[in-house]
N, C-alpha and C. Protein backbone atom coordinates (compact mmCIF):
# COMPACT_ATOMS: atom_id res chain seq x y z
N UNK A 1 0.82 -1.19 0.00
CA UNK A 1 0.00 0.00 0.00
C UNK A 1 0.86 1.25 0.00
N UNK A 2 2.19 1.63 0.73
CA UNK A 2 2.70 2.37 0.37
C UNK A 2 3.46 2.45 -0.27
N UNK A 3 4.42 1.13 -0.90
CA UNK A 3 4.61 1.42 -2.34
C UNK A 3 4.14 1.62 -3.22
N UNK A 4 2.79 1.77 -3.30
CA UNK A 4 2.20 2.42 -4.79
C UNK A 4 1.90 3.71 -4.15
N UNK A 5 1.21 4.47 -3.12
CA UNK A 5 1.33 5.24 -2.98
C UNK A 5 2.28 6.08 -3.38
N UNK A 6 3.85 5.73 -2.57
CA UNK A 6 5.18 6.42 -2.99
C UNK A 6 4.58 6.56 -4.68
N UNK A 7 4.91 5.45 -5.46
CA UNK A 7 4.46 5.57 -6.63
C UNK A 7 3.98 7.01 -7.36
N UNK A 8 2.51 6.78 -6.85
CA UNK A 8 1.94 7.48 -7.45
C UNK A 8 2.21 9.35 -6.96
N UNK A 9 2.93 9.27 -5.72
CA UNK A 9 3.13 10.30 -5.41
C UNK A 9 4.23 10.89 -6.02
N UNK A 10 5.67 10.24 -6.82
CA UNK A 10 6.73 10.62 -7.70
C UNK A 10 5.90 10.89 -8.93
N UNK A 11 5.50 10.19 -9.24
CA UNK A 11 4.79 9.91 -10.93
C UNK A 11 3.91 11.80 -10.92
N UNK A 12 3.07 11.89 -9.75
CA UNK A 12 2.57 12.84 -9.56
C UNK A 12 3.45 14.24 -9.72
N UNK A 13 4.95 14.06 -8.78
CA UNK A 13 5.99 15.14 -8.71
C UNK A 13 6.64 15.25 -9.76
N UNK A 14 6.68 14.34 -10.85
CA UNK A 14 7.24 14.12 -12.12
C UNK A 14 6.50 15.10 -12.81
N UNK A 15 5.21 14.44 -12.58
CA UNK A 15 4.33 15.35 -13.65
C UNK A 15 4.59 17.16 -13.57
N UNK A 16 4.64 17.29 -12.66
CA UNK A 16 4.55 18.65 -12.09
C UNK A 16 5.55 19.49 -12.26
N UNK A 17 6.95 18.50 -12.28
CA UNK A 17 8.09 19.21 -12.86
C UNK A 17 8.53 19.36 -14.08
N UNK A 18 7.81 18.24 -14.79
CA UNK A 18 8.06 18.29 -16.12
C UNK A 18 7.41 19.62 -16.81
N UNK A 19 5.95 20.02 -16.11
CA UNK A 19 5.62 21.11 -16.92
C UNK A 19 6.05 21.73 -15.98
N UNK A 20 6.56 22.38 -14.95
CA UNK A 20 7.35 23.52 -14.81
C UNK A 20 7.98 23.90 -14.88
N UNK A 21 9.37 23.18 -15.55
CA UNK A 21 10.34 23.53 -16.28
C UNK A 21 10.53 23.42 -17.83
N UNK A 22 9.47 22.83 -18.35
CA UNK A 22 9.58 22.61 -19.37
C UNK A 22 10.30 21.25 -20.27
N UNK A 23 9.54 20.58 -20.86
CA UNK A 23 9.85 19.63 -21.46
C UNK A 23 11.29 19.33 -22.26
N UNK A 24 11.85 20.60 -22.74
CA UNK A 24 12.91 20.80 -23.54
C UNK A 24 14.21 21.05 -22.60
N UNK A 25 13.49 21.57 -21.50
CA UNK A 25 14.98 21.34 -20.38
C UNK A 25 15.19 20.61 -20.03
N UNK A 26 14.24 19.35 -19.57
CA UNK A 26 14.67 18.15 -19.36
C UNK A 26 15.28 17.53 -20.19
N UNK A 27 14.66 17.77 -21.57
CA UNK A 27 15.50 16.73 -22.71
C UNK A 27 16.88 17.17 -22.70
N UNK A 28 16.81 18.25 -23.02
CA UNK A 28 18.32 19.61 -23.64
C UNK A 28 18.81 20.15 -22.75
N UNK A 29 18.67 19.92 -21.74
CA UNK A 29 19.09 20.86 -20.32
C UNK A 29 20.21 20.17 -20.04
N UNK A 30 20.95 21.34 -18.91
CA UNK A 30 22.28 20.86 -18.49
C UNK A 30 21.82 19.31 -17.21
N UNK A 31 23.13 18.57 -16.87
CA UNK A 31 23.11 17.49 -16.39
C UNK A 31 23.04 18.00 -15.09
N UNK A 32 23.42 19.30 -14.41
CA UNK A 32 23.51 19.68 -12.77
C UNK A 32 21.67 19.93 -13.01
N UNK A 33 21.15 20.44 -13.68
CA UNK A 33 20.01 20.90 -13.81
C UNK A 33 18.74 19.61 -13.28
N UNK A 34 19.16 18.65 -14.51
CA UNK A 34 18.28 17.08 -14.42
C UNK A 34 18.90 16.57 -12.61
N UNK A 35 20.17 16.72 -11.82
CA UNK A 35 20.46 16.40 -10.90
C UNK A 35 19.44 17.46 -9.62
N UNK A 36 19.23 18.61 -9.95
CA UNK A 36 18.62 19.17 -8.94
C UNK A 36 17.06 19.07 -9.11
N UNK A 37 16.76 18.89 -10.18
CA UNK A 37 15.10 18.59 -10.11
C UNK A 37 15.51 17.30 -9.44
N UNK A 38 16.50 16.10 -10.27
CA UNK A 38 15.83 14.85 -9.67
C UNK A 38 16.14 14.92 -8.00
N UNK A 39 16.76 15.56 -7.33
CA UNK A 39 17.17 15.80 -5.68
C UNK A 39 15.69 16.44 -4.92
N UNK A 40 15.45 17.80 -5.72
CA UNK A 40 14.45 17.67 -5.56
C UNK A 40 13.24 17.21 -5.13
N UNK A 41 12.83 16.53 -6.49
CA UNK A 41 11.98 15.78 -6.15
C UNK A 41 12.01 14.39 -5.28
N UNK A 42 13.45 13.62 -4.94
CA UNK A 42 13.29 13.09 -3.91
C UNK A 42 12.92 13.45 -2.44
N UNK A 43 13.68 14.62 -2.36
CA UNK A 43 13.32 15.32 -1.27
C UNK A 43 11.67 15.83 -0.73
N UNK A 44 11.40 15.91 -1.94
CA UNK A 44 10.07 15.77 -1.67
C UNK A 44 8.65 15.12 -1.60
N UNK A 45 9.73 13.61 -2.40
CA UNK A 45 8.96 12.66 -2.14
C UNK A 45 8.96 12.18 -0.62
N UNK A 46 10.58 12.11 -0.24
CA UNK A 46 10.58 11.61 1.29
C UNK A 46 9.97 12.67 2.23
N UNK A 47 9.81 13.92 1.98
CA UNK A 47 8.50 14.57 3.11
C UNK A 47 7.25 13.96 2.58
N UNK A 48 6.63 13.89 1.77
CA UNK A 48 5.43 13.05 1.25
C UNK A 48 5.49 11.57 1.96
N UNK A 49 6.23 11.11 1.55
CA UNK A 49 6.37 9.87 2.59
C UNK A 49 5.66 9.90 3.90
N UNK A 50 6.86 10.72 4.59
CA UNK A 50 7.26 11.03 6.02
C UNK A 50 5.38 11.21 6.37
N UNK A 51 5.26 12.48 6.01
CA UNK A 51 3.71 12.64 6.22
C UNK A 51 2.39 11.66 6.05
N UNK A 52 2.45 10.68 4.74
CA UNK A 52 1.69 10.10 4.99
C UNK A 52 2.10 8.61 5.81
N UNK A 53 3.13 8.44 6.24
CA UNK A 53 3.25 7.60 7.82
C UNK A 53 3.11 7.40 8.32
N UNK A 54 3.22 9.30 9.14
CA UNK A 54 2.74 9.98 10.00
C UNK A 54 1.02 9.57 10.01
N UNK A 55 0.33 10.39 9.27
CA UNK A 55 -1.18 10.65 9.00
C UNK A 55 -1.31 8.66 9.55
N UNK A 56 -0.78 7.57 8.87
CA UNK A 56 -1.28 6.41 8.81
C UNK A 56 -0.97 6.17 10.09
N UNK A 57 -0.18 6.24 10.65
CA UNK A 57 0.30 5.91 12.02
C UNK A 57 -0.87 6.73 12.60
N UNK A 58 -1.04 8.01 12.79
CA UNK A 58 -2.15 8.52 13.60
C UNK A 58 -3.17 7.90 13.67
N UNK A 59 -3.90 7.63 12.30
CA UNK A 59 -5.13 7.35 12.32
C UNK A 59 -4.88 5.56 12.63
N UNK A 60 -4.50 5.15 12.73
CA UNK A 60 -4.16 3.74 13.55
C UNK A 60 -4.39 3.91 14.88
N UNK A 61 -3.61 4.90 15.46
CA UNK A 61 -3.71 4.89 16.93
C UNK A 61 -4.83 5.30 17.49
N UNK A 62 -5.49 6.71 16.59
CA UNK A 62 -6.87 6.62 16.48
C UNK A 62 -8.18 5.39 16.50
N UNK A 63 -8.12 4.86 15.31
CA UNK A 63 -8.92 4.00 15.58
C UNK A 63 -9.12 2.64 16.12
N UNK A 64 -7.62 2.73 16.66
CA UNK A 64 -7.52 1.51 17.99
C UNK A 64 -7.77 1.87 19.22
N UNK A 65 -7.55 3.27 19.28
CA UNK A 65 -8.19 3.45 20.87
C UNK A 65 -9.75 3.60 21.03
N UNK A 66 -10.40 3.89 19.64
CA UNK A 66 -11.71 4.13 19.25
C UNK A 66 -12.17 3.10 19.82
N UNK A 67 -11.58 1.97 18.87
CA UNK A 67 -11.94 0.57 18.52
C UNK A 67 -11.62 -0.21 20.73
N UNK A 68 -10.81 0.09 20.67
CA UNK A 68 -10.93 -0.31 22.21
C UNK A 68 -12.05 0.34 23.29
N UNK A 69 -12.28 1.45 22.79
CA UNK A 69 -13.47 2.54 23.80
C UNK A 69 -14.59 1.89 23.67
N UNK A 70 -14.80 1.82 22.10
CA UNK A 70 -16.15 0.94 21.96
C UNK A 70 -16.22 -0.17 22.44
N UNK A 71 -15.05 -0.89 22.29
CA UNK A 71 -15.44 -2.25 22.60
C UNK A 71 -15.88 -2.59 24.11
N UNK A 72 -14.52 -1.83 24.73
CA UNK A 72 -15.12 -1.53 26.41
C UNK A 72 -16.53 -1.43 27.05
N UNK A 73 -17.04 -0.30 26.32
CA UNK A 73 -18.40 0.16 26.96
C UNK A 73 -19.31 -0.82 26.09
N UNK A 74 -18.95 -1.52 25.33
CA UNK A 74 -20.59 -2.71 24.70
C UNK A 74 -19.86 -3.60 25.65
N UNK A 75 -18.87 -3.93 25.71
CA UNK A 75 -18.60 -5.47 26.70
C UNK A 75 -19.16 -5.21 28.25
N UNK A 76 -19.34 -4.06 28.75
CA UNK A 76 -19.66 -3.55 29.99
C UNK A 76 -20.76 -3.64 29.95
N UNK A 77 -22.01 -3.16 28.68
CA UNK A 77 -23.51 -3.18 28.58
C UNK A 77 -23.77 -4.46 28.69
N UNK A 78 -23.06 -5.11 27.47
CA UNK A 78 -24.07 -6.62 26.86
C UNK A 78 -23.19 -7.45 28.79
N UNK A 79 -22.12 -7.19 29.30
CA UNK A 79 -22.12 -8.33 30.65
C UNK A 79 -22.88 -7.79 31.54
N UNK A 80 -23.32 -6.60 32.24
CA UNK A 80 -24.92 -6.05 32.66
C UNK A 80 -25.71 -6.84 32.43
N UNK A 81 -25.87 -6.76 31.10
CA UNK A 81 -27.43 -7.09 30.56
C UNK A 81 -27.61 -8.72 30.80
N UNK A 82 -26.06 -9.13 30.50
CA UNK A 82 -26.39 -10.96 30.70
C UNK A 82 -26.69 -10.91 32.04
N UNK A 83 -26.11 -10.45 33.29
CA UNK A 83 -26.33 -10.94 34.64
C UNK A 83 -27.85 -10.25 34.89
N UNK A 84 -28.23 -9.40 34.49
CA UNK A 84 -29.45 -9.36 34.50
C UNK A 84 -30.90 -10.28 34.07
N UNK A 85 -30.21 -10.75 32.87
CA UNK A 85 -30.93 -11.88 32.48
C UNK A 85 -30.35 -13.11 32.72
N UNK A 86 -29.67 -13.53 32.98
CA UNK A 86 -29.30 -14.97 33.39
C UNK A 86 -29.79 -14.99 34.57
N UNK A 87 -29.42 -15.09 35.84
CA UNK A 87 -29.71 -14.97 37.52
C UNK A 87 -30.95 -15.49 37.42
N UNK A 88 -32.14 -14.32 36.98
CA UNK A 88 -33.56 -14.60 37.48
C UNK A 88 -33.68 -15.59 35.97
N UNK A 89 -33.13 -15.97 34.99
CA UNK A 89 -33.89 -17.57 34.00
C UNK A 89 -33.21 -18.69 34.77
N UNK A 90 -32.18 -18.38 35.55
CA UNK A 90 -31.05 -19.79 36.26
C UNK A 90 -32.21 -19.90 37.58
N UNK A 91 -32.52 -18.55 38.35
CA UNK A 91 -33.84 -19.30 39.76
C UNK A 91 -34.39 -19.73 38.88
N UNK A 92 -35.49 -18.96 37.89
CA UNK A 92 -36.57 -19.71 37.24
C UNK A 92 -36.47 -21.01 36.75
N UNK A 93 -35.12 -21.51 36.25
CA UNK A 93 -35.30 -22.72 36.03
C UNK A 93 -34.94 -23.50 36.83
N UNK A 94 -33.91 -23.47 38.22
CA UNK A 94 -33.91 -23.99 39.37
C UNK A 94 -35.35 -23.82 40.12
N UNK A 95 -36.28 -23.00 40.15
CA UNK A 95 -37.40 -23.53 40.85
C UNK A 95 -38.14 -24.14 39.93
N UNK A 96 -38.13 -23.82 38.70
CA UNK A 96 -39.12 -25.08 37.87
C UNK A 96 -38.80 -26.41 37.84
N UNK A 97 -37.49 -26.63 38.40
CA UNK A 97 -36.42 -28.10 38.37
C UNK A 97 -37.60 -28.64 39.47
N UNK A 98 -37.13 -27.84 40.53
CA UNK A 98 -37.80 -28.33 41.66
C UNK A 98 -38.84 -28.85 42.07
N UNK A 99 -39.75 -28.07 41.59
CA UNK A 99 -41.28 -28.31 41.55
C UNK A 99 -41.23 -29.31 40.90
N UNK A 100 -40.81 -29.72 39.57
CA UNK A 100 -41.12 -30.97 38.60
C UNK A 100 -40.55 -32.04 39.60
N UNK A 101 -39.43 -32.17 40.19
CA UNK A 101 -38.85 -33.27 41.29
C UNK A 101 -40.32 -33.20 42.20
N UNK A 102 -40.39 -32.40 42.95
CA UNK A 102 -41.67 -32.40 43.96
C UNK A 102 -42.77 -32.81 43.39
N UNK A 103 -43.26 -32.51 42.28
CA UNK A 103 -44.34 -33.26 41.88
C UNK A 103 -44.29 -34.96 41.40
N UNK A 104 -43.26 -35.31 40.56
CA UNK A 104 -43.02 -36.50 40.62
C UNK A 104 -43.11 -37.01 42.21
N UNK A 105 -42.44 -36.74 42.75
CA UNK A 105 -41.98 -37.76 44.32
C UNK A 105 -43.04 -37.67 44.93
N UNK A 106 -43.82 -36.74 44.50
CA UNK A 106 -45.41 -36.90 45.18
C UNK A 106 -46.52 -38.08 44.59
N UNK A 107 -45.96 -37.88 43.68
CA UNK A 107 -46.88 -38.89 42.49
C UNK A 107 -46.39 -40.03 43.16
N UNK A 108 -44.91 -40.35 42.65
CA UNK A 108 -44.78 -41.85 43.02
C UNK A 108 -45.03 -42.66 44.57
N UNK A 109 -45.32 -41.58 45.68
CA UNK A 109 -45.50 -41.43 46.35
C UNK A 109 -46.70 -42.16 46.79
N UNK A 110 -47.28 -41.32 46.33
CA UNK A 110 -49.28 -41.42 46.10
C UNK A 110 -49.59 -43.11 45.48
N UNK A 111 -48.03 -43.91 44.61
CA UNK A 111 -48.91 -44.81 43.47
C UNK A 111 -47.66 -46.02 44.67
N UNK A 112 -46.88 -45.40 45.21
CA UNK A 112 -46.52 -46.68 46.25
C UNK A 112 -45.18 -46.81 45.70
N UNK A 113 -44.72 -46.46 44.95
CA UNK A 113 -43.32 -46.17 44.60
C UNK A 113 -42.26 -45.00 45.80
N UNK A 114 -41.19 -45.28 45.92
CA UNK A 114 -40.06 -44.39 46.90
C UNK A 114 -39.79 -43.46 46.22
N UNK A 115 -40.30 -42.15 46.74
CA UNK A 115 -39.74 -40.93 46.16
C UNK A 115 -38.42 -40.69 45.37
N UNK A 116 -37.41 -41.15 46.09
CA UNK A 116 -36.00 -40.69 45.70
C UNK A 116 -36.39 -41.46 44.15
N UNK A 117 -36.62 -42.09 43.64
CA UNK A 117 -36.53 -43.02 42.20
C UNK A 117 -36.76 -42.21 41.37
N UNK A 118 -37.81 -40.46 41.08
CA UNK A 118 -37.70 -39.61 40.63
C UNK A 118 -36.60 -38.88 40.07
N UNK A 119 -35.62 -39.13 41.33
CA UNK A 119 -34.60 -38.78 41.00
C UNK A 119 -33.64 -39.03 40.08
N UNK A 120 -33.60 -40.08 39.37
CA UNK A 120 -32.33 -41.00 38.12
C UNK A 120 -33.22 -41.22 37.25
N UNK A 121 -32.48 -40.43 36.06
CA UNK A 121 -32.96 -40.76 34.89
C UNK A 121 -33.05 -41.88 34.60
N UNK A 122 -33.86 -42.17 33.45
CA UNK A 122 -34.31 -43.39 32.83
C UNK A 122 -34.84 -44.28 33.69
N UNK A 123 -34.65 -44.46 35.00
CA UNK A 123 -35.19 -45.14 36.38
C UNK A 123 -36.54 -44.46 36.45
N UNK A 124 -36.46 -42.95 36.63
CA UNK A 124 -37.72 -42.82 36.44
C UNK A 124 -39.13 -42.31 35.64
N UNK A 125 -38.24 -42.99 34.78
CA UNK A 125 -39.44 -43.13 33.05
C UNK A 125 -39.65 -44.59 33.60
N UNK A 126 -38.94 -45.66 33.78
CA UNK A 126 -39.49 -46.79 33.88
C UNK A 126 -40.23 -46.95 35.22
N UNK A 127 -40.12 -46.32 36.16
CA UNK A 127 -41.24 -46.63 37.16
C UNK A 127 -42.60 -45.76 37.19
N UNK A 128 -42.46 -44.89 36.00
CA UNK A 128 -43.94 -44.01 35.35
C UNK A 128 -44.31 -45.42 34.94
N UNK A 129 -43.66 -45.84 34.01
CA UNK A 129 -44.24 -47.07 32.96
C UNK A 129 -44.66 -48.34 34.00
N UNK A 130 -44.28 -48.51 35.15
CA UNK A 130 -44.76 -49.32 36.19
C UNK A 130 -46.01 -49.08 36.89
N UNK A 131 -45.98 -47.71 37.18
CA UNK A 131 -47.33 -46.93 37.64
C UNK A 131 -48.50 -46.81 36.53
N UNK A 132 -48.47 -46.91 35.50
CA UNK A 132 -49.19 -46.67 34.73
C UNK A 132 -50.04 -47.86 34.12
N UNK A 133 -48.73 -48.88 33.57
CA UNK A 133 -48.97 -50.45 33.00
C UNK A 133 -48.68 -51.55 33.79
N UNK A 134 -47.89 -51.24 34.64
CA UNK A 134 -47.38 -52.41 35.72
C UNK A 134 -46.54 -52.80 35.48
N UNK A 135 -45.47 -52.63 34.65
CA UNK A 135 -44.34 -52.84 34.23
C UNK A 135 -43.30 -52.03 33.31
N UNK A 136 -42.56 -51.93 33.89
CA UNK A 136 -41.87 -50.59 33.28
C UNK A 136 -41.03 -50.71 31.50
N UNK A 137 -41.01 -51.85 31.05
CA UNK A 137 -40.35 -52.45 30.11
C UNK A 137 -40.99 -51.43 28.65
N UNK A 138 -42.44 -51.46 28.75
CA UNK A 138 -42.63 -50.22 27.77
C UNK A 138 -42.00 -49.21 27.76
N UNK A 139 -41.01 -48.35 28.48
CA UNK A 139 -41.29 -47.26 28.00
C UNK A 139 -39.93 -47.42 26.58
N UNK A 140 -39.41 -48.78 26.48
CA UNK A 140 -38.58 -47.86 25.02
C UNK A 140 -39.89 -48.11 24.33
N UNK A 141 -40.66 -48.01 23.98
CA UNK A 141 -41.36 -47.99 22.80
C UNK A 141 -41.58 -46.68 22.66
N UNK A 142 -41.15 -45.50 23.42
CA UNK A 142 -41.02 -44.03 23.14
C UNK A 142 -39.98 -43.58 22.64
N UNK A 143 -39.13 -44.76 22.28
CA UNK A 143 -37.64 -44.66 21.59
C UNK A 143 -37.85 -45.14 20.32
N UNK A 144 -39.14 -45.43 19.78
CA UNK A 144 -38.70 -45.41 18.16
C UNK A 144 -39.07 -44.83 17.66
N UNK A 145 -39.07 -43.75 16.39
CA UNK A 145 -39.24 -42.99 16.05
C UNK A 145 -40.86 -43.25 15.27
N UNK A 146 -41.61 -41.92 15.61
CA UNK A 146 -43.12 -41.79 15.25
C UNK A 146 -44.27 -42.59 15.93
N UNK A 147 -43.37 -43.83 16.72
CA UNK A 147 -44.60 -44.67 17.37
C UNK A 147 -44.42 -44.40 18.93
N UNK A 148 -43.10 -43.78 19.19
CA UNK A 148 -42.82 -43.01 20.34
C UNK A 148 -43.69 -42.13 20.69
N UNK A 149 -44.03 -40.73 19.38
CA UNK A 149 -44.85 -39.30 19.84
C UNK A 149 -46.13 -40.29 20.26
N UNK A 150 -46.85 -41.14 19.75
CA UNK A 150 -48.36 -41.44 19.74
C UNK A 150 -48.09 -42.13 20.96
N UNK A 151 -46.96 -43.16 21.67
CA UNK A 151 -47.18 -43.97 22.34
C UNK A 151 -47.36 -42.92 23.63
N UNK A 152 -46.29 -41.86 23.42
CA UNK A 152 -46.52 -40.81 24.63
C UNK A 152 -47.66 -39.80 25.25
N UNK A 153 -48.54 -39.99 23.83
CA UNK A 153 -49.91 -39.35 24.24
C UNK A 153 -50.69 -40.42 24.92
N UNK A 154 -51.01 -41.69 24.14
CA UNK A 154 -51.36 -42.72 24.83
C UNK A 154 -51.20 -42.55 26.61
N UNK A 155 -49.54 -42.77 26.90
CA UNK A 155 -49.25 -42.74 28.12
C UNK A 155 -49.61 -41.44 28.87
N UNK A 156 -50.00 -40.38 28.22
CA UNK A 156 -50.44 -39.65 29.36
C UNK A 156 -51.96 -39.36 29.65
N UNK A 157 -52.53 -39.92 28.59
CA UNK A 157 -54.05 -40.57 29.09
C UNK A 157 -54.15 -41.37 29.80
N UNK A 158 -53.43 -42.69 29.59
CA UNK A 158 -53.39 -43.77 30.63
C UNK A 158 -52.87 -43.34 31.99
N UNK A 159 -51.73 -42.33 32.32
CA UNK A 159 -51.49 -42.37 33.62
C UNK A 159 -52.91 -41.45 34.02
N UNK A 160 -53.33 -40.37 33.54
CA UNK A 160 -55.13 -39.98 33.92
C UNK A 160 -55.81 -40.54 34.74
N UNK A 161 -55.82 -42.09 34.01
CA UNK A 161 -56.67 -43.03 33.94
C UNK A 161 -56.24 -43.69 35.35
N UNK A 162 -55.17 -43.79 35.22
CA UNK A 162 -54.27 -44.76 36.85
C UNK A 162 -54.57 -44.27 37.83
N UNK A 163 -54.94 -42.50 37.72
CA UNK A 163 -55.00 -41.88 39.41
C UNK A 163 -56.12 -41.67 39.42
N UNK A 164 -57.24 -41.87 38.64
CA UNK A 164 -59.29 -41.44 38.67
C UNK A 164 -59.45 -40.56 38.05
N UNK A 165 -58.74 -39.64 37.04
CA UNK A 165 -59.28 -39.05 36.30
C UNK A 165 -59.11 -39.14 34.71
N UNK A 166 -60.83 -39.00 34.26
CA UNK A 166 -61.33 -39.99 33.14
C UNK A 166 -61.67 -39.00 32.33
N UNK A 167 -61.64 -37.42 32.48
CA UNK A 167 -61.82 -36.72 32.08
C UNK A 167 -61.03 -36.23 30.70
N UNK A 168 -61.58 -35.64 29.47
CA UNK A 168 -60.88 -35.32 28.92
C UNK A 168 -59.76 -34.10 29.17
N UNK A 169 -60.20 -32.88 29.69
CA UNK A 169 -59.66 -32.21 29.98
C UNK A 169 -58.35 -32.06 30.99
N UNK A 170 -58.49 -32.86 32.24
CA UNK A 170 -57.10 -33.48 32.36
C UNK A 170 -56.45 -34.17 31.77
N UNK A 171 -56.81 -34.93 30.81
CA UNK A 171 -55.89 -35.84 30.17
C UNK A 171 -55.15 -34.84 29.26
N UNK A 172 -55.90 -33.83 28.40
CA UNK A 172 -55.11 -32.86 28.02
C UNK A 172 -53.79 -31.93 28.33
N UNK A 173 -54.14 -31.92 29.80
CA UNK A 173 -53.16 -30.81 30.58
C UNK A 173 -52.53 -31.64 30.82
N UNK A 174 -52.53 -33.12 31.19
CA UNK A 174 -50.84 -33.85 31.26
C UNK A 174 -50.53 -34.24 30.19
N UNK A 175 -50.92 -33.87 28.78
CA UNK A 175 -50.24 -33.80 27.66
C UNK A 175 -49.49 -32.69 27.35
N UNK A 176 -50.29 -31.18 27.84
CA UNK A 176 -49.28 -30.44 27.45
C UNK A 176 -48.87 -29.51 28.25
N UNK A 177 -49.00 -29.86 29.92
CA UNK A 177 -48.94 -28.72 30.74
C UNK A 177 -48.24 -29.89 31.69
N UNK A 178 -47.50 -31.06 31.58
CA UNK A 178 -47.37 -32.33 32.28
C UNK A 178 -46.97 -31.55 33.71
N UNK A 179 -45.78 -30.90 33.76
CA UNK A 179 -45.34 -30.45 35.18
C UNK A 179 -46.75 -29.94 36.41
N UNK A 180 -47.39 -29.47 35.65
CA UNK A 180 -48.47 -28.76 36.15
C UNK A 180 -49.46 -29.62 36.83
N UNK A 181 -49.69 -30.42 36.23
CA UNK A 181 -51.12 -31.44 36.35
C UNK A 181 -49.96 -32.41 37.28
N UNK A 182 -49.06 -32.87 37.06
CA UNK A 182 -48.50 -33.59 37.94
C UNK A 182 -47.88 -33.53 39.10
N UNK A 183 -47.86 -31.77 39.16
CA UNK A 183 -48.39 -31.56 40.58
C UNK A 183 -49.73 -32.07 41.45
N UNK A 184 -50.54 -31.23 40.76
CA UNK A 184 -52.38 -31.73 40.71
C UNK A 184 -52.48 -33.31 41.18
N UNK A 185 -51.67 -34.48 40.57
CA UNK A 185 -51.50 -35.65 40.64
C UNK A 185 -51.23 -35.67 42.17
N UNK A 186 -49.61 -35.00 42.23
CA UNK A 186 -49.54 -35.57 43.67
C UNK A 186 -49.74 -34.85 44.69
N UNK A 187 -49.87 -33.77 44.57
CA UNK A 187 -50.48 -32.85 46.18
C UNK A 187 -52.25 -32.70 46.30
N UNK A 188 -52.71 -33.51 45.13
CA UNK A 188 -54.55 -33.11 45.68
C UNK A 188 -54.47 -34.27 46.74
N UNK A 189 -55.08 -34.09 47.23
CA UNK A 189 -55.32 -35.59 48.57
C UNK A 189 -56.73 -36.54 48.01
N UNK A 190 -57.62 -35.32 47.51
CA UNK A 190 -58.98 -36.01 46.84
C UNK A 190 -58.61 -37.20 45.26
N UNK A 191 -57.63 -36.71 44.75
CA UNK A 191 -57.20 -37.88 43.72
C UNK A 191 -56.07 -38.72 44.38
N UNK A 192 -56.77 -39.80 44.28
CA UNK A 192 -56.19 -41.46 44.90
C UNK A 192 -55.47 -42.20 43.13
N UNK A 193 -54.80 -43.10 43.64
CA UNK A 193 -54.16 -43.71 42.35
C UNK A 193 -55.00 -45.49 42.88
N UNK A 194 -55.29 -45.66 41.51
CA UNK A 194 -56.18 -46.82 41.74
C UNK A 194 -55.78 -48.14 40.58
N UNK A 195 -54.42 -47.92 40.26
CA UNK A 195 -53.84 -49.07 39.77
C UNK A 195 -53.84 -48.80 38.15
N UNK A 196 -52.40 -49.93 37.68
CA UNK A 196 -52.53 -49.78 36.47
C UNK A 196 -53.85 -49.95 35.48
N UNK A 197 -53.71 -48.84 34.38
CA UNK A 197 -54.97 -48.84 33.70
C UNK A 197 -54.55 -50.17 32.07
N UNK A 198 -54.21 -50.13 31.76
CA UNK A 198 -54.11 -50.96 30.40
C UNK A 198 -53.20 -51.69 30.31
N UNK A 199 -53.27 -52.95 29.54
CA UNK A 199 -52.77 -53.70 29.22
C UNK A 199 -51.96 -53.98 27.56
N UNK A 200 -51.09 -53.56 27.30
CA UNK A 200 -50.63 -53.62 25.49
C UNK A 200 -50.18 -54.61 24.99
């Protein structure tokens, strides 16, 4: 980049001397003559230089301290803004953790199963599938693909069905509100669990 600059900045001083002295002095002119234009114009290429260096060097330092100012004050906003929003979605989803544990351990609770079993995965998908069918061995059939989504609606009608309610409308809300209703499951005292409902 600044060799063509230089470039174009001689080519430029060329031009300039050629018509100010005239074309015929350069050709026909004495040799001290062609020596002091060409001194000259080095000399004034290397302040041309010098200056645009200078200018490039400035505006570097310029727009790195720019470039650092800005960056400072957005890294200061946007880490604000995360601890503002992270904290209260990290409680919110630590108390939604919770509640879903509390409602399970209530459930299994309620159907004669040991709370803590809520606790370990895949342990307690298969003791839903115990509470529900009497045997927990169904639940991979929610592991194959497409007969899984249907088998899982199935299963949350049938568990409905396991604790006394025959209703459509609950069966709905533990399809799509499950945490919710399975509270409902295990803290109403008026819904009893009255054994597996179906047989497949």
């Amino acid at each position: 980049m600044k060799k063509k600059l230089s470039i174009i900045v001689l080519i430029v001083i060329m031009c300039m001397t050629l018509s100010s002295c005239g074309l015929h002095t350069w050709i026909w002119g004495d040799v001290e003559d062609i020596e002091a234009y060409r001194q000259s114009t080095e000399d004034i290429l290397n302040s041309k230089e010098i200056d645009i260096e200078n200018k490039i060097q400035n505006e570097n330092e310029l727009s790195s301290q720019e470039l650092s100012d800005g960056f400072n004050s957005e890294y200061e906003k946007s880490s604000t803004l995360s601890i503002l929003v992270i904290i209260p979605f990290t409680i919110l989803i630590i108390g939604l953790t919770a509640l879903g544990i509390l409602a399970q351990w209530k459930m299994f609770v309620k159907a004669g199963e040991a709370g803590w079993k809520c606790l370990i995965p895949f342990y307690n998908l298969w003791t839903m599938f115990k509470i529900v069918y009497g045997e927990g061995i169904r639940m991979f059939l929610t592991f194959i693909p497409f007969v899984g989504f249907i088998f899982f609606i199935l299963f949350s009608f049938d568990l409905s069905d396991s604790f006394g309610k025959h209703n459509i409308g609950f069966k709905l809300g533990l399809l799509f509100l499950a945490p919710v209703f399975y509270l409902m499951l295990g803290l109403n005292k008026n819904i009893k669990y009255i054994g597996p409902k179906r047989k497949i």
